[in-house]
C-alpha atoms as a PDB file:
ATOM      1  CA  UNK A   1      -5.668 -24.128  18.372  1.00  0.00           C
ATOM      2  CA  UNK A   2      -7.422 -21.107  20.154  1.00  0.00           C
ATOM      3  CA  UNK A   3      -4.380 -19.053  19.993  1.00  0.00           C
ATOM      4  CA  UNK A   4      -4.370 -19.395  16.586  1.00  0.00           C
ATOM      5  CA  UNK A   5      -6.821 -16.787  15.143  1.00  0.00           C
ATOM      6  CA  UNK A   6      -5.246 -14.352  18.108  1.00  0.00           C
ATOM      7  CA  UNK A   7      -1.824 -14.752  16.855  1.00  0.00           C
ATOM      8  CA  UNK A   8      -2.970 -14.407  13.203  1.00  0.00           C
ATOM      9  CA  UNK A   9      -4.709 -11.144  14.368  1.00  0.00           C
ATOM     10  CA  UNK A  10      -1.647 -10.319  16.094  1.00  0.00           C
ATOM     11  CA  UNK A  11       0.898 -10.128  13.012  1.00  0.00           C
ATOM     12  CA  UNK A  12      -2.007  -8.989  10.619  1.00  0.00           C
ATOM     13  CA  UNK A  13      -1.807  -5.887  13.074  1.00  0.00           C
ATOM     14  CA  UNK A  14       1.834  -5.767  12.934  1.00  0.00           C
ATOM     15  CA  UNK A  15       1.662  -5.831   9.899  1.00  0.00           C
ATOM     16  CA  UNK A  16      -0.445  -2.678   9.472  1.00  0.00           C
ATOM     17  CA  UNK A  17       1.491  -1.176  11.951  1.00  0.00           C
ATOM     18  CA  UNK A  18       4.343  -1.540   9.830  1.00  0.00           C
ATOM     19  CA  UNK A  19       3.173  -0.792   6.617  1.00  0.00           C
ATOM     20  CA  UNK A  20       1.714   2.516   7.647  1.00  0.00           C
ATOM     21  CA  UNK A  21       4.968   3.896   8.942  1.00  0.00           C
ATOM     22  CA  UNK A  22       5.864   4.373   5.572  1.00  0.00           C
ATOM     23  CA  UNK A  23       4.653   7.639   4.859  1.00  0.00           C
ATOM     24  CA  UNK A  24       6.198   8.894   8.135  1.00  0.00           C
ATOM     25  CA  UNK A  25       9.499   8.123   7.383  1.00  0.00           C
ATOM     26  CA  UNK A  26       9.293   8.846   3.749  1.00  0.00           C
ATOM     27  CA  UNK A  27       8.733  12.255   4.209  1.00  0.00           C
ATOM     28  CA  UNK A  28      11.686  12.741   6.558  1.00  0.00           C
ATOM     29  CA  UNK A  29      13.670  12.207   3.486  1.00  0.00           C
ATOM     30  CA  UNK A  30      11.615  14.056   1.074  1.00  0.00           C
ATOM     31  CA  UNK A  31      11.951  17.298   3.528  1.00  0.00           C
ATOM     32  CA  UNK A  32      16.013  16.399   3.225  1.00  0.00           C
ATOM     33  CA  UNK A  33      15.955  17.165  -0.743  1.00  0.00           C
ATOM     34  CA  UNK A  34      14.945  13.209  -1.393  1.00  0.00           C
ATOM     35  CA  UNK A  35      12.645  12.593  -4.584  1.00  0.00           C
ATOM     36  CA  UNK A  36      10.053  10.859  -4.085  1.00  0.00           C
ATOM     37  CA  UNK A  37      11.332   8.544  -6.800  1.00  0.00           C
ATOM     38  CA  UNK A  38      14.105   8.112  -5.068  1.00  0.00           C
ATOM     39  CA  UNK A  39      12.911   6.859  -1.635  1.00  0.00           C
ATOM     40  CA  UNK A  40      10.379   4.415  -3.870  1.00  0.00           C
ATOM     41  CA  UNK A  41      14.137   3.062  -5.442  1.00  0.00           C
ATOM     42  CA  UNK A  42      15.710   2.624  -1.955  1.00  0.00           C
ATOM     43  CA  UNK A  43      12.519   1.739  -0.423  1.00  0.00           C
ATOM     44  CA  UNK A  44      11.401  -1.559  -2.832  1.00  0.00           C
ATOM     45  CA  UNK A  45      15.232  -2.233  -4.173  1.00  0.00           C
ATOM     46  CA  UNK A  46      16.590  -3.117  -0.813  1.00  0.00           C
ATOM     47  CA  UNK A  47      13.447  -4.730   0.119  1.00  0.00           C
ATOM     48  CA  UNK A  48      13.816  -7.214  -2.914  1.00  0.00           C
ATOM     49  CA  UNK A  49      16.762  -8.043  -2.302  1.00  0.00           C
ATOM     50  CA  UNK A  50      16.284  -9.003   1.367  1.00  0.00           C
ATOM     51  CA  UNK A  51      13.171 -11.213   0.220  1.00  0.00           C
ATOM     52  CA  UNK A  52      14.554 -12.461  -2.638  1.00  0.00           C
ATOM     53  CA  UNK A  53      16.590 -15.237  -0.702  1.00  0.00           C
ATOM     54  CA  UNK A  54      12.758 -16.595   0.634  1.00  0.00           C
ATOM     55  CA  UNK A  55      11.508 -16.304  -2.016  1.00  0.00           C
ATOM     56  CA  UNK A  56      13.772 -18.121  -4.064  1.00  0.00           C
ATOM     57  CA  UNK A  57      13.470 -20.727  -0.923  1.00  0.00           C
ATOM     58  CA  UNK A  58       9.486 -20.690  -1.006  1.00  0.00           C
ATOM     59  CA  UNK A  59       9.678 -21.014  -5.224  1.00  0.00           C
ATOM     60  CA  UNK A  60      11.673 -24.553  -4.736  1.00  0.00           C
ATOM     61  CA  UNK A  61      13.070 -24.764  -8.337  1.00  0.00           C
ATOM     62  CA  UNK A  62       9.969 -24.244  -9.909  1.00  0.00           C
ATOM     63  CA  UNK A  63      11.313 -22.220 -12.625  1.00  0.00           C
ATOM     64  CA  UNK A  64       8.023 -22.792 -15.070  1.00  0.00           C
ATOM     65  CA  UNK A  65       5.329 -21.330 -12.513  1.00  0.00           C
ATOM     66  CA  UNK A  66       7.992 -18.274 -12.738  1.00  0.00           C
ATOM     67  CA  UNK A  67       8.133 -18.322 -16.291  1.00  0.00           C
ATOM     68  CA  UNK A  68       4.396 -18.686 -16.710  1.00  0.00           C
ATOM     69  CA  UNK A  69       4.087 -15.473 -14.373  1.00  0.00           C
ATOM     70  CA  UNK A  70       6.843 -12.915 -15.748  1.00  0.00           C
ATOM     71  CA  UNK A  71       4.490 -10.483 -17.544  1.00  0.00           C
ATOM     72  CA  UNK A  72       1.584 -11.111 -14.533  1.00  0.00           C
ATOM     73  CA  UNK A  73       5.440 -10.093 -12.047  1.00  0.00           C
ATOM     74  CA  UNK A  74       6.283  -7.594 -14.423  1.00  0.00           C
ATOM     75  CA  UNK A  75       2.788  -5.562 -15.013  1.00  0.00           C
ATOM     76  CA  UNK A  76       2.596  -5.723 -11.007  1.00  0.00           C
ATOM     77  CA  UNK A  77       5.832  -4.127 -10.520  1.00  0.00           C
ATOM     78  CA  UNK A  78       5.157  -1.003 -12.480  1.00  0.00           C
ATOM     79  CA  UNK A  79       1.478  -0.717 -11.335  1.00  0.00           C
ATOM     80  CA  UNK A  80       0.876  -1.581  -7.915  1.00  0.00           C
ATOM     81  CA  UNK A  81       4.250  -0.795  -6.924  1.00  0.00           C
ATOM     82  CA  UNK A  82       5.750   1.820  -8.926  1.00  0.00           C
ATOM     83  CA  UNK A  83       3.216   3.522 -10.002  1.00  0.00           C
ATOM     84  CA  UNK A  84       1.362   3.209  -6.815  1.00  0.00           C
ATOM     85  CA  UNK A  85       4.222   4.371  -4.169  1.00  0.00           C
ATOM     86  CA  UNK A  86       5.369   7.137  -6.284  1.00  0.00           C
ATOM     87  CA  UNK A  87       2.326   8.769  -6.473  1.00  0.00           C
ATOM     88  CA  UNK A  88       1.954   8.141  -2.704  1.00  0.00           C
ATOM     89  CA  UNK A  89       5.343   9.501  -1.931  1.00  0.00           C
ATOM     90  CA  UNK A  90       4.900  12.268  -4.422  1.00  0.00           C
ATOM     91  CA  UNK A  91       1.608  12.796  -2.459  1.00  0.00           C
ATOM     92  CA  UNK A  92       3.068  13.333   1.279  1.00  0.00           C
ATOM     93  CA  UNK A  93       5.103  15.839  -0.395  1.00  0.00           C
ATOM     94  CA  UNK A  94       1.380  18.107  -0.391  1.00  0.00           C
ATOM     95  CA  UNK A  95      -0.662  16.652   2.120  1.00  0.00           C
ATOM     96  CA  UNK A  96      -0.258  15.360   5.401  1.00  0.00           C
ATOM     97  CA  UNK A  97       0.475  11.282   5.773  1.00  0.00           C
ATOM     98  CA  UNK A  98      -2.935  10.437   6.697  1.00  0.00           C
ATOM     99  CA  UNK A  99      -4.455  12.239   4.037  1.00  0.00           C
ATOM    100  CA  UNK A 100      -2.466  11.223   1.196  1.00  0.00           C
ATOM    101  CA  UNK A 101      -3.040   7.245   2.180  1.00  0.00           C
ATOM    102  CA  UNK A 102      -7.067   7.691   2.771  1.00  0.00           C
ATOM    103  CA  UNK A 103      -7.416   8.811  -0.982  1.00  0.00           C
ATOM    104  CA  UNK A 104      -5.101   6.026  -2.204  1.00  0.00           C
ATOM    105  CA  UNK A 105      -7.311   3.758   0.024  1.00  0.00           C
ATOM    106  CA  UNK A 106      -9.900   4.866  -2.420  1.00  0.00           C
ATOM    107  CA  UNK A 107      -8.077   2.200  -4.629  1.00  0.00           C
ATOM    108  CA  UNK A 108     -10.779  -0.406  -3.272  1.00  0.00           C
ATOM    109  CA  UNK A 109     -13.563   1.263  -4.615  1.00  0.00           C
ATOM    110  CA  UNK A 110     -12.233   1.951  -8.158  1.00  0.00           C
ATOM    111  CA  UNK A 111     -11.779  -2.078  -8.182  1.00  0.00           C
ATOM    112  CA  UNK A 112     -15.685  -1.891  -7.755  1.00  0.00           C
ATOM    113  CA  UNK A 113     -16.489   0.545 -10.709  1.00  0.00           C
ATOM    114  CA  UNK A 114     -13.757  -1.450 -12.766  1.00  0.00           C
ATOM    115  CA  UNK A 115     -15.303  -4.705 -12.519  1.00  0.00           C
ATOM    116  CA  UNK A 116     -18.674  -3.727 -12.336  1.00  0.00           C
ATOM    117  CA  UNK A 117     -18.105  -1.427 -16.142  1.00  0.00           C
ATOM    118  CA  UNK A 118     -15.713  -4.115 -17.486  1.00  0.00           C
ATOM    119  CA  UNK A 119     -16.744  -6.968 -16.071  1.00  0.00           C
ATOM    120  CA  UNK A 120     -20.204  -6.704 -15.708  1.00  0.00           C
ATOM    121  CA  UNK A 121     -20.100  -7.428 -11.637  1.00  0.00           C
ATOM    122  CA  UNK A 122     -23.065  -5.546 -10.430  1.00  0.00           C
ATOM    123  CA  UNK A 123     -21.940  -4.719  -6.897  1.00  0.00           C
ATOM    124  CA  UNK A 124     -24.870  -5.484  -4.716  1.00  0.00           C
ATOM    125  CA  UNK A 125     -26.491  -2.879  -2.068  1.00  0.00           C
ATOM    126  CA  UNK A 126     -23.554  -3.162   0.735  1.00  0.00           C
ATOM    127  CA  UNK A 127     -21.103  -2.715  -1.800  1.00  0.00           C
ATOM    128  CA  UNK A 128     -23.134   0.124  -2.800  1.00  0.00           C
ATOM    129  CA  UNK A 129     -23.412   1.423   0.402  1.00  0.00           C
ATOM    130  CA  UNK A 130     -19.895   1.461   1.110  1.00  0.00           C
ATOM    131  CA  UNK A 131     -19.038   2.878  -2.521  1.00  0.00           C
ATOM    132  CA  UNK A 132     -21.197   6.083  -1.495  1.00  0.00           C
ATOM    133  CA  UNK A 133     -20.368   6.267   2.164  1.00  0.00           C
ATOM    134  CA  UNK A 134     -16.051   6.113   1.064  1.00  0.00           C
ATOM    135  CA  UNK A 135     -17.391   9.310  -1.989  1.00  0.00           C
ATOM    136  CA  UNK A 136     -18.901  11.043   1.091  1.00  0.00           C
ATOM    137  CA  UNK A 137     -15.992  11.052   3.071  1.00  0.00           C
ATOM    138  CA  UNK A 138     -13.422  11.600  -0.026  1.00  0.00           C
ATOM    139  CA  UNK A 139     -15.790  14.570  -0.015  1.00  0.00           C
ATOM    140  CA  UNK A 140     -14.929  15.875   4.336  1.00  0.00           C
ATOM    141  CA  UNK A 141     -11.754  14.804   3.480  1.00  0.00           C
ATOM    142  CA  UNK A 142     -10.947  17.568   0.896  1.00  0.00           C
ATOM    143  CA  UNK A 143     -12.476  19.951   3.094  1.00  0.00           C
ATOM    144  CA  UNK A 144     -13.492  21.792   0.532  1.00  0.00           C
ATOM    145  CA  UNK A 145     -15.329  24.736   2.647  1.00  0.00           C
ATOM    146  CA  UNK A 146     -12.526  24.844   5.169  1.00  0.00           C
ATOM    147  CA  UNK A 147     -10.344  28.165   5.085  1.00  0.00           C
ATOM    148  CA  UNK A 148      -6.963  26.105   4.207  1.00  0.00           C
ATOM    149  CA  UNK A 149      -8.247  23.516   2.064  1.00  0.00           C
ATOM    150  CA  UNK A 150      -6.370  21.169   0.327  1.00  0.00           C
ATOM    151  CA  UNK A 151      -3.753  21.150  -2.260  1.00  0.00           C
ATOM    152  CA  UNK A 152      -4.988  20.178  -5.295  1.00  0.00           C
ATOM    153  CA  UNK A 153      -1.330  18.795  -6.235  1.00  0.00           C
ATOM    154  CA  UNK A 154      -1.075  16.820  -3.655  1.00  0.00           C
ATOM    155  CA  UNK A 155      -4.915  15.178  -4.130  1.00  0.00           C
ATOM    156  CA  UNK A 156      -4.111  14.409  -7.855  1.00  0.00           C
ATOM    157  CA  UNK A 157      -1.238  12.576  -6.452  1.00  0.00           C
ATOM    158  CA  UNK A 158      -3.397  10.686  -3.937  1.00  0.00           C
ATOM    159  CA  UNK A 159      -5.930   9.591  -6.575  1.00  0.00           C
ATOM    160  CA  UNK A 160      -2.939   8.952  -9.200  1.00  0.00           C
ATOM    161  CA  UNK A 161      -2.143   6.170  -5.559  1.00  0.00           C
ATOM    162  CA  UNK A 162      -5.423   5.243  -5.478  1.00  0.00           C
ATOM    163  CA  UNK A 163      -5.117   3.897  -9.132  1.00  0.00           C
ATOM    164  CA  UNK A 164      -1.813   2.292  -8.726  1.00  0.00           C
ATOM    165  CA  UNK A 165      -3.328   0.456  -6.007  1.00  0.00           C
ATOM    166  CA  UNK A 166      -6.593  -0.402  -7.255  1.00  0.00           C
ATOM    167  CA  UNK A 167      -4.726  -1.820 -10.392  1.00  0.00           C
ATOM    168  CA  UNK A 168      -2.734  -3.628  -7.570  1.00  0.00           C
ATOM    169  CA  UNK A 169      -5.372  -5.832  -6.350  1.00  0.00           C
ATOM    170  CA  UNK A 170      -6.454  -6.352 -10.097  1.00  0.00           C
ATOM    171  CA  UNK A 171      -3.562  -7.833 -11.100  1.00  0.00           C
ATOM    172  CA  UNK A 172      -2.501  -9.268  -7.687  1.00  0.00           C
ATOM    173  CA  UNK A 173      -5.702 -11.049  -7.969  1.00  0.00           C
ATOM    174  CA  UNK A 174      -5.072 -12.698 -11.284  1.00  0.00           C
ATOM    175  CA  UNK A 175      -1.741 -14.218  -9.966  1.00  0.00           C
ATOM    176  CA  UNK A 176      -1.686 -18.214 -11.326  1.00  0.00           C
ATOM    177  CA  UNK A 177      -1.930 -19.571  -7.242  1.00  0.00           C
ATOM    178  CA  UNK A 178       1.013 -21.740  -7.392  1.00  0.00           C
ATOM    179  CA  UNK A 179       3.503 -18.398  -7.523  1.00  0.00           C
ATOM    180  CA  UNK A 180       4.830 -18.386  -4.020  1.00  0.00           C
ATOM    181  CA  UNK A 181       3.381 -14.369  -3.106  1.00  0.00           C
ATOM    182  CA  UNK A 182       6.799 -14.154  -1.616  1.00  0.00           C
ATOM    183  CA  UNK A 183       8.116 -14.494  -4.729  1.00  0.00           C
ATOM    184  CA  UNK A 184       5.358 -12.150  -6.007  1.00  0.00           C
ATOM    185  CA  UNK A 185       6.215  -9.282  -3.946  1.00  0.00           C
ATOM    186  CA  UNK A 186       9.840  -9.366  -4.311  1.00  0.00           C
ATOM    187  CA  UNK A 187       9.871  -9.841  -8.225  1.00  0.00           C
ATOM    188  CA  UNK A 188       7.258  -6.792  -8.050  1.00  0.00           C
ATOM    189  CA  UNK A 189       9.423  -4.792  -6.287  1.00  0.00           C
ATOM    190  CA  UNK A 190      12.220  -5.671  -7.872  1.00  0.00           C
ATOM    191  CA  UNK A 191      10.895  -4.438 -11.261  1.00  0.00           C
ATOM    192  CA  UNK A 192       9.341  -1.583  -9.903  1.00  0.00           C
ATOM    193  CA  UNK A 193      12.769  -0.606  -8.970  1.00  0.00           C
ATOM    194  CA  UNK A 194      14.864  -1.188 -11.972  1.00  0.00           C
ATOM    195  CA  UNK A 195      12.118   0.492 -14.210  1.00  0.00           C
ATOM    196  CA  UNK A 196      12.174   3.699 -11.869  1.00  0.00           C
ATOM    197  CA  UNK A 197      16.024   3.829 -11.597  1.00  0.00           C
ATOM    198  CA  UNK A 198      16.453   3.478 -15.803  1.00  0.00           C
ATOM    199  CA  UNK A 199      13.864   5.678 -16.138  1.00  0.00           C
ATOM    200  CA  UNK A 200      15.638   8.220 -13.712  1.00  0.00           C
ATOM    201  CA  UNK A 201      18.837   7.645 -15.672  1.00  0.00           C
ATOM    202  CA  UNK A 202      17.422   9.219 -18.416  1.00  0.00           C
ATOM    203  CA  UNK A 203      16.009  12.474 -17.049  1.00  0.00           C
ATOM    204  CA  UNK A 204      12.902  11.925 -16.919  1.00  0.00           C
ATOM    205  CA  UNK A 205      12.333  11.313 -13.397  1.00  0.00           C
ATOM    206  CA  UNK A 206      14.253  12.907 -10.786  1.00  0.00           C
ATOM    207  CA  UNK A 207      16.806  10.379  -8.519  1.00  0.00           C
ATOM    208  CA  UNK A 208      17.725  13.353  -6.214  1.00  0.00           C
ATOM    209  CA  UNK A 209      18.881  11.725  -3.016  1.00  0.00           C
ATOM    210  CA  UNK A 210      21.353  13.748  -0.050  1.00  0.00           C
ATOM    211  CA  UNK A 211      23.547  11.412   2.496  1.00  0.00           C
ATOM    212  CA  UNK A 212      23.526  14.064   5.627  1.00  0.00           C
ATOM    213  CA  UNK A 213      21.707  14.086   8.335  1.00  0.00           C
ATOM    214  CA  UNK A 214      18.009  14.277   8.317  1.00  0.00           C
ATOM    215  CA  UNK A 215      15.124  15.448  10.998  1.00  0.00           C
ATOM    216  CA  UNK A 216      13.135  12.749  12.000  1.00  0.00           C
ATOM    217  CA  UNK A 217      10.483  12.484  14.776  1.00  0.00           C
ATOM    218  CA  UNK A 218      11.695  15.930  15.763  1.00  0.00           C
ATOM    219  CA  UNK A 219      15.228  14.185  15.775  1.00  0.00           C
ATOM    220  CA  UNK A 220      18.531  15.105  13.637  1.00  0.00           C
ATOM    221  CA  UNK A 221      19.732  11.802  12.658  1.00  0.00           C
ATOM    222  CA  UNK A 222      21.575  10.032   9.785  1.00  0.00           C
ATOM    223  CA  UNK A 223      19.568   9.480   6.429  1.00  0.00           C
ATOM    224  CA  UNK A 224      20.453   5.430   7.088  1.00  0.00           C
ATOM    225  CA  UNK A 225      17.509   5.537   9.448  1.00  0.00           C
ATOM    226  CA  UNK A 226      14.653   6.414   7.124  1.00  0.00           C
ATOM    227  CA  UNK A 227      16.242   4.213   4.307  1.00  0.00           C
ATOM    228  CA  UNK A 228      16.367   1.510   6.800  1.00  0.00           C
ATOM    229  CA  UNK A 229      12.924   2.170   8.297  1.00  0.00           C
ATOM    230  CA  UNK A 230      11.409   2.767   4.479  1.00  0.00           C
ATOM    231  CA  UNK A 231      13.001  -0.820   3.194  1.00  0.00           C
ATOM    232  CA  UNK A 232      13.511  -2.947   6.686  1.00  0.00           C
ATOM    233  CA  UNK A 233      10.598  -1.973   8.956  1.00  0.00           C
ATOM    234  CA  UNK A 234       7.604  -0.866   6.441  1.00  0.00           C
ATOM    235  CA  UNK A 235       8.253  -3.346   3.800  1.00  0.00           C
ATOM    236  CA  UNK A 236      10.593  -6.195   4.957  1.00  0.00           C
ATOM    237  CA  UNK A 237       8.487  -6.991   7.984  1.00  0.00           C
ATOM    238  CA  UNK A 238       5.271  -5.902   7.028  1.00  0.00           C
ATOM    239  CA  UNK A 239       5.278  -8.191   4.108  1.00  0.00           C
ATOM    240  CA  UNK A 240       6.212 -11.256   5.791  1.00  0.00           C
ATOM    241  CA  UNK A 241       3.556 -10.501   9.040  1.00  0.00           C
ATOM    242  CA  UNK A 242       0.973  -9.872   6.772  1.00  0.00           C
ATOM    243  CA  UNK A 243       2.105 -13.325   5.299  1.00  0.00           C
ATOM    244  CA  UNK A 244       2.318 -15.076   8.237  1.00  0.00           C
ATOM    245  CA  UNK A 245      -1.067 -13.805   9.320  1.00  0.00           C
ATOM    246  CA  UNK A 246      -2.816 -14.608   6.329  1.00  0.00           C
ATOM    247  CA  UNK A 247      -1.660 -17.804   6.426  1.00  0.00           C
ATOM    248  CA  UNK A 248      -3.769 -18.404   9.871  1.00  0.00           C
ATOM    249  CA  UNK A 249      -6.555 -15.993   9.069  1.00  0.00           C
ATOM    250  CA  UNK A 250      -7.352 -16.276   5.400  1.00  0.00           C
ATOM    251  CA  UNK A 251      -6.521 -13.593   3.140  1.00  0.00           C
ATOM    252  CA  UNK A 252     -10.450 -11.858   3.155  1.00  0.00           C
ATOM    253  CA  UNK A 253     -10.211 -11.838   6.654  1.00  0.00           C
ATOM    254  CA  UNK A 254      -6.871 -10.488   7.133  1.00  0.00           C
ATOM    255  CA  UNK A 255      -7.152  -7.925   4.322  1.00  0.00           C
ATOM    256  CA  UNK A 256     -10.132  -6.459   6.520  1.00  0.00           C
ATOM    257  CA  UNK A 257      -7.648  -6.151   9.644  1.00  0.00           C
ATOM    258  CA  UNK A 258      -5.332  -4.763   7.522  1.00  0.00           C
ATOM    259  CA  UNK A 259      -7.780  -1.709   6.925  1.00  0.00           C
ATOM    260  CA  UNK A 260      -6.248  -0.624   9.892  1.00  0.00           C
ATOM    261  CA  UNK A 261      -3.434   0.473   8.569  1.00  0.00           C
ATOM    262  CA  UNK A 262      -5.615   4.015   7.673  1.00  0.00           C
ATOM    263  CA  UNK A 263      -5.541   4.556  11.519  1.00  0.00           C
ATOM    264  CA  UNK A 264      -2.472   3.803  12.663  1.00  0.00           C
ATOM    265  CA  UNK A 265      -0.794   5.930   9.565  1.00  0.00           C
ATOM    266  CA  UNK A 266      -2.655   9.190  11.248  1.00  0.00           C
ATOM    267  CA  UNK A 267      -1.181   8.126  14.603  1.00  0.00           C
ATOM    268  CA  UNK A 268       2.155   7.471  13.548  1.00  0.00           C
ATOM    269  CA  UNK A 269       1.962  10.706  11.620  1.00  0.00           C
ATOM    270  CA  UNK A 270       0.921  12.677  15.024  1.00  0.00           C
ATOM    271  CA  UNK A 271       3.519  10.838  17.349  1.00  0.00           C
ATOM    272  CA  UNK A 272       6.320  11.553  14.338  1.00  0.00           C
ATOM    273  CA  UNK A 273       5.388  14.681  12.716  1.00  0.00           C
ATOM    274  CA  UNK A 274       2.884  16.627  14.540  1.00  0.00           C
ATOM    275  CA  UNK A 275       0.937  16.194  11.980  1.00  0.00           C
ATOM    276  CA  UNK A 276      -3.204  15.726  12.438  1.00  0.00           C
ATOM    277  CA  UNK A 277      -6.296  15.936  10.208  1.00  0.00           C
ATOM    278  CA  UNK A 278      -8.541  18.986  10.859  1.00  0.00           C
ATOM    279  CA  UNK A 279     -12.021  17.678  12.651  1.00  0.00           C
ATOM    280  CA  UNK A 280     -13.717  17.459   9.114  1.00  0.00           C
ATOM    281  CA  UNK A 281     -11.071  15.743   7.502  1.00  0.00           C
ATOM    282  CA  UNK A 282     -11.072  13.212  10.621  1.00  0.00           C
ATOM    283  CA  UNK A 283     -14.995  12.612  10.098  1.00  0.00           C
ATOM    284  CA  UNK A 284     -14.152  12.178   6.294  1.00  0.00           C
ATOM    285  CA  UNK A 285     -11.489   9.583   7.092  1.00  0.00           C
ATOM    286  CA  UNK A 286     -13.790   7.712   9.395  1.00  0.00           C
ATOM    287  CA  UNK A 287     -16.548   7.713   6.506  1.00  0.00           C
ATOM    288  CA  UNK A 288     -13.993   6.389   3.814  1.00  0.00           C
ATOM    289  CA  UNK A 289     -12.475   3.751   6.132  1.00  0.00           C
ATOM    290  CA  UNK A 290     -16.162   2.711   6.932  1.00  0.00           C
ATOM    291  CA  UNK A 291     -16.935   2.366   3.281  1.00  0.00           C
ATOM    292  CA  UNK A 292     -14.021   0.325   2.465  1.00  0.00           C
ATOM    293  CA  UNK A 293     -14.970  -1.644   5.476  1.00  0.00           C
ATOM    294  CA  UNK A 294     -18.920  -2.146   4.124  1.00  0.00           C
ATOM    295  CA  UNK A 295     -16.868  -3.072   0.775  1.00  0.00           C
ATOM    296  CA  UNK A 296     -14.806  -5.841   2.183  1.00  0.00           C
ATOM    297  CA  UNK A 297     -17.957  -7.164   4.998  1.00  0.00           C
ATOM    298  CA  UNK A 298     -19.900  -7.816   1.624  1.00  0.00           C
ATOM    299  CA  UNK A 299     -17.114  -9.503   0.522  1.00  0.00           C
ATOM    300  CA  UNK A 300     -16.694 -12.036   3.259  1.00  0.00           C
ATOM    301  CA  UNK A 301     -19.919 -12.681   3.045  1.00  0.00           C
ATOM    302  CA  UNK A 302     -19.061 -14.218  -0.480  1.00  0.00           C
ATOM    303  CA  UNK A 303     -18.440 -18.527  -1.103  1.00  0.00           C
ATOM    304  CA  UNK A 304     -14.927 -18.339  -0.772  1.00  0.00           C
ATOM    305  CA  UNK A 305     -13.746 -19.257  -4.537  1.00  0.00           C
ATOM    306  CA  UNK A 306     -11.613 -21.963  -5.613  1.00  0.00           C
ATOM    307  CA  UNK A 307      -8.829 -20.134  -6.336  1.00  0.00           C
ATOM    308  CA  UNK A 308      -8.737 -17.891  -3.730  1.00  0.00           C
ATOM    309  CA  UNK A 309      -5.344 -18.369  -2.563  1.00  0.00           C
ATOM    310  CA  UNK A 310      -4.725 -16.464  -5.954  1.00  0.00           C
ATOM    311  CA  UNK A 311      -5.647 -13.327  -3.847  1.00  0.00           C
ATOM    312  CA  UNK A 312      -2.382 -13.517  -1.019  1.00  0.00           C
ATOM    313  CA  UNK A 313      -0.446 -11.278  -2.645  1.00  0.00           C
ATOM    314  CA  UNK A 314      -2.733  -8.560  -2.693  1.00  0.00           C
ATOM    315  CA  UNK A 315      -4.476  -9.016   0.712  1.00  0.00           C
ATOM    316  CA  UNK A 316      -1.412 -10.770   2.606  1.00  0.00           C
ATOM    317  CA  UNK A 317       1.170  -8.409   0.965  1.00  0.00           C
ATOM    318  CA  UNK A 318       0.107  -4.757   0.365  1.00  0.00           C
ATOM    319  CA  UNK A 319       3.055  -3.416  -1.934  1.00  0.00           C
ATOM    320  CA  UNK A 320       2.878   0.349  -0.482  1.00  0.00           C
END
């Protein structure tokens, strides 16, 4: 039983680890003529598909709970997965990997302002805290006194993320708790997918893919690889580790390992792409990921509610 909680750490990392190579591998494709579009329809299509066979496994013939949930399934798809990873993948196109993902990470807090003007849910003061602290760092992250800068494209992309993901955990959160999140995240996906590739039929969003080779970790190497990383590797088995972790963690607990995912998306991004935040951008990072951090601790220190388990898919199953 004491190797429990280690192994649920374990594939809660993994499962960071996994998700945050995502940005790495997108942009190998983007910097081969790829739309961002594009990789988002490879990315979450074949993903579906490969978890639609569990998920129709975990779901057990309960074709009501399914019914009950298609506009909850449907809103998530184009939201927190559509919406979200476009915007994300659209972002890398501007800004380095670890960049673009700390401002969607800013997601959390707009979940804060959202529920406290909506809702009326006063955050109390370590919400507050962190709320300020991830603002100061949004602030070192822009750099805005450094001689480069930033590109304000690619930062209206990253907050365009940040509200696909924040409406993400909103809706994610709202799930009835009897939908497998399995079946959550591949019904997601597989709408977000559909939606992008009619959508692209028509013109209005470019499906520009190329089937050479592409340079990846300083590598020439077939555009299967990417794909295959993008849909296998950063969704495939980062879903179901941050499943099977949050199954032996809890999903508040998990979720806050899962903030990891900031830090190993820089790393990856270095090892892959040479790629590194200047020393201001770095501190910025550090204050945002500390915010979101204060954001969740206040959260755990919350009665767990009754219908918590209502929460997997968005803790246990990050859609980006």
């Amino acid at each position: 039983m004491q190797q429990r909680p280690a192994a649920g750490a374990g594939l809660a990392l993994l499962s960071a680890v996994t998700f945050a190579t995502s940005g790495s591998f997108a942009r190998s494709l983007i910097e081969a003529g790829w739309s961002a579009e594009a990789a988002v329809v490879a990315r979450v299509g074949i993903a579906a598909l490969v978890l639609a066979i569990p998920a129709l496994l975990t779901l057990r013939g309960r074709w009501d709970v399914l019914r009950r949930n298609t506009s909850a399934i449907g809103m998530f798809g184009l939201l927190g997965v559509a919406l979200a990873q476009v915007c994300f993948f659209n972002a890398v196109r501007y800004l380095p990997v670890g960049i673009a993902l700390l401002l969607e990470y800013l997601g959390i807090i707009l979940v804060v302002a959202w529920m406290w003007l909506l809702h009326g849910q006063r955050p109390r003061r370590l919400t507050v805290a962190g709320s300020v602290a991830a603002l100061a760092g949004l602030a070192f992250v822009l750099d805005l006194t450094g001689t480069e800068g930033v590109d304000p494209v690619g930062v209206l992309w990253g907050l365009g993320a940040a509200v696909g993901l924040a409406g993400y955990f909103v809706l994610a959160g709202r799930v009835d708790a009897r939908l497998p999140s399995v079946v959550m995240a591949s019904g997601g996906m597989a709408v977000g997918a559909v939606t992008l590739f009619l959508v692209g039929l028509t013109g209005l969003l470019p499906l520009r893919a190329t089937f050479g080779e592409v340079t990846f970790a300083g590598e020439r190497t077939s555009w299967l690889v990417p794909v295959a990383g993008l849909s296998l590797v950063a969704a495939v088995i980062a879903y179901l580790a941050g499943v099977a972790g949050t199954r032996i963690l809890g999903p508040r607990l998990s979720s806050f390992v899962g903030l990891t995912e900031v830090l190993f998306a820089v790393l990856i991004a270095w090892l892959l792409l040479d790629e590194l935040p200047t020393a201001v951008q770095l501190l910025g990072g550090a204050l945002i990921v500390a915010g979101v951090a204060l954001v969740r601790l206040d959260e755990l220190r919350e009665p767990a509610p009754a219908l918590e388990p209502a929460l997997e898919p968005a803790l246990a199953a990050d859609s980006r």
